[in-house]
C-alpha atoms as a PDB file:
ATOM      1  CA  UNK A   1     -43.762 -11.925  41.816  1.00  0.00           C
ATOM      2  CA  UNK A   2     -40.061 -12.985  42.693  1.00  0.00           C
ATOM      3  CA  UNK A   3     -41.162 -16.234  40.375  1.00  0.00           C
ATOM      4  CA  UNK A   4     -41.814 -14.216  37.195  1.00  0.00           C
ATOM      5  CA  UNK A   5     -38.173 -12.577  37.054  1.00  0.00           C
ATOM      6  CA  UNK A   6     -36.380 -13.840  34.442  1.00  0.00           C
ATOM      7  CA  UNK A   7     -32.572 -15.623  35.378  1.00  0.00           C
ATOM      8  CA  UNK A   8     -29.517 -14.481  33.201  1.00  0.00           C
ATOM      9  CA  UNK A   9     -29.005 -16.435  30.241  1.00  0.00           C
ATOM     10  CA  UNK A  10     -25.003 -16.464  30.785  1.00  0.00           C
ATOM     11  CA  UNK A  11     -23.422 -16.033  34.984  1.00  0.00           C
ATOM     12  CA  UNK A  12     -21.044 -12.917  35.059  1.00  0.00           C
ATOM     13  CA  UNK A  13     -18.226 -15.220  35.157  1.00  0.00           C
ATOM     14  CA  UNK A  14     -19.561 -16.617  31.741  1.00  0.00           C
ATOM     15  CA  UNK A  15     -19.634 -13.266  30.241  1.00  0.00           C
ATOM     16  CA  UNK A  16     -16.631 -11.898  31.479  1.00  0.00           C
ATOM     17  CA  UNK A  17     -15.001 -15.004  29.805  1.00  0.00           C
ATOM     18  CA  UNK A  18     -16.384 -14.265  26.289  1.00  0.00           C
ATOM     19  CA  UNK A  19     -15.389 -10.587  26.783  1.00  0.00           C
ATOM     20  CA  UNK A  20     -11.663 -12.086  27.396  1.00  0.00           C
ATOM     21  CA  UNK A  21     -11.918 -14.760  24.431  1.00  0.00           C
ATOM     22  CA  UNK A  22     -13.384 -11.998  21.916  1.00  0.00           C
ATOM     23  CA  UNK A  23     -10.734  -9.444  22.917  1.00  0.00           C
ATOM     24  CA  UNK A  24      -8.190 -11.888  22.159  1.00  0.00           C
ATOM     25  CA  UNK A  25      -9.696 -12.715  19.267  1.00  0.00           C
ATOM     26  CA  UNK A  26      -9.608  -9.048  17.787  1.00  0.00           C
ATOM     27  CA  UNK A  27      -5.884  -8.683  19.218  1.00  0.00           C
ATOM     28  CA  UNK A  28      -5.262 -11.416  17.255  1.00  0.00           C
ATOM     29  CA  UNK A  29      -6.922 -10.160  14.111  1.00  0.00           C
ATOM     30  CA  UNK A  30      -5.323  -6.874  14.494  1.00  0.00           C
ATOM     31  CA  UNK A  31      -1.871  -8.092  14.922  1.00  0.00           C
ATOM     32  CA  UNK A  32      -2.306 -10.302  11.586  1.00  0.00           C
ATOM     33  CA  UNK A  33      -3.748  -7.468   9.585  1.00  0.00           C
ATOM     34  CA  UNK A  34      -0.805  -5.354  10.997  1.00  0.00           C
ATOM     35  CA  UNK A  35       1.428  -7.672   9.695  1.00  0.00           C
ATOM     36  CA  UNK A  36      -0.698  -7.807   5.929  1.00  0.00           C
ATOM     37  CA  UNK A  37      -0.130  -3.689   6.071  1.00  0.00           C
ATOM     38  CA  UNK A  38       3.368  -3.757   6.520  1.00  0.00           C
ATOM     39  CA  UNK A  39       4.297  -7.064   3.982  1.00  0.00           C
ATOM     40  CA  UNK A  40       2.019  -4.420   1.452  1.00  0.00           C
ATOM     41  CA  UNK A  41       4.000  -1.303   2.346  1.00  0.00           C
ATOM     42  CA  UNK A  42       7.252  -3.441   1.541  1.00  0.00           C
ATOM     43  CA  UNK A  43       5.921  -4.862  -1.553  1.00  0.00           C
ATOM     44  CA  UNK A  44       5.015  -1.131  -2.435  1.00  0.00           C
ATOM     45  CA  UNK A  45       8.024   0.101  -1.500  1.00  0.00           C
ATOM     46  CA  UNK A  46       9.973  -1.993  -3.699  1.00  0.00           C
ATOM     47  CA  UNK A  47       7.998  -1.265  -6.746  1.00  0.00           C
ATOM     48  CA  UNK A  48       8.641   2.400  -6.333  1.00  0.00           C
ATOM     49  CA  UNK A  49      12.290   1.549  -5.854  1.00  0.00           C
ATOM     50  CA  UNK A  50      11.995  -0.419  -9.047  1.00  0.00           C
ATOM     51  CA  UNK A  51      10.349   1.715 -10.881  1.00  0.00           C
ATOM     52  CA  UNK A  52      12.563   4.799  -9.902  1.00  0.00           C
ATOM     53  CA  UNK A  53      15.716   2.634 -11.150  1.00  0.00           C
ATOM     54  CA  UNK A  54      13.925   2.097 -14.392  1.00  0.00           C
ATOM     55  CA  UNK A  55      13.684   5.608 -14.385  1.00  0.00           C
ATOM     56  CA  UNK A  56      17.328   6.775 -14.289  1.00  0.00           C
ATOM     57  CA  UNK A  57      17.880   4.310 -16.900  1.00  0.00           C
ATOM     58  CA  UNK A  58      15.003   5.719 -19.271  1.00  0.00           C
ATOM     59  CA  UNK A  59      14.851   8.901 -18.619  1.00  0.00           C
ATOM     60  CA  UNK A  60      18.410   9.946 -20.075  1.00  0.00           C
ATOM     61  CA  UNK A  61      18.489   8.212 -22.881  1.00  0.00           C
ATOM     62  CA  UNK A  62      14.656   9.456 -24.144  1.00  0.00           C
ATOM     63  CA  UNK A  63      16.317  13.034 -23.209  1.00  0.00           C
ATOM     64  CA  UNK A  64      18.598  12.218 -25.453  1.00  0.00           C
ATOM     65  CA  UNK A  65      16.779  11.409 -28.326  1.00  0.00           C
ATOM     66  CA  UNK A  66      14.741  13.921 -27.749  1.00  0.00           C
ATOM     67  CA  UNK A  67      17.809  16.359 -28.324  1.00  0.00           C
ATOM     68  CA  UNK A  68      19.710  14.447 -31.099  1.00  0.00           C
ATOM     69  CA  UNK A  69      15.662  15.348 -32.615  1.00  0.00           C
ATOM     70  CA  UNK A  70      15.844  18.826 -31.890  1.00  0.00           C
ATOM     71  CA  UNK A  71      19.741  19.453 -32.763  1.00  0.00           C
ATOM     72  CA  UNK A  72      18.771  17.509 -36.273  1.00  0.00           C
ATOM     73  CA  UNK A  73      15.488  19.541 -37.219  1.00  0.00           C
ATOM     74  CA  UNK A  74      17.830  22.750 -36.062  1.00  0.00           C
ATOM     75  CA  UNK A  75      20.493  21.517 -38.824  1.00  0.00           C
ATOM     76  CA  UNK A  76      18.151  21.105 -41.645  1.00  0.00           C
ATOM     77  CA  UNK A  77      15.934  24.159 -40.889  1.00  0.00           C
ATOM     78  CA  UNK A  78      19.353  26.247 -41.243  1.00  0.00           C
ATOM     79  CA  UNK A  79      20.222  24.363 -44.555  1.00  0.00           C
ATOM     80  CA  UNK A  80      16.882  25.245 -46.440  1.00  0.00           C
ATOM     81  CA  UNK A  81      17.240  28.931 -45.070  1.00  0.00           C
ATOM     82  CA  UNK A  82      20.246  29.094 -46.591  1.00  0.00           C
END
């Protein structure tokens, strides 16, 4: 019977050495895509920074329009009520 029993394909040792290679391999992997996530929150960052210094720029000068509009539709309602 003892001659039937199959041998291990791989010795502990050789296992324990592909557990250590294929956890450094995913520590690896992680650290890189830890590095992708950050350089994307930057990039992300900056747009929002960009986009909020468009913003103060834009933003008063449409509000401004916007009220020269009003103010003038205000002047010529009053002149035909007149």
């Amino acid at each position: 019977m003892a001659d039937t029993e199959k041998k291990p394909a791989r010795s502990p040792e050789e296992i324990t050495s592909d557990i250590v290679a294929e956890r450094e391999g995913l520590q690896s992997a992680f650290a890189a895509l830890g590095e992708e996530l950050q350089h994307a929150a930057d990039a992300t960052a900056e747009r929002a920074r960009s986009v909020g210094r468009k913003a103060i720029v834009v933003v008063p000068a449409v509000a401004a329009g916007i009220g020269a509009l009003v103010a003038a539709a205000s002047l010529l309602r009053r002149r035909r009520d007149r």
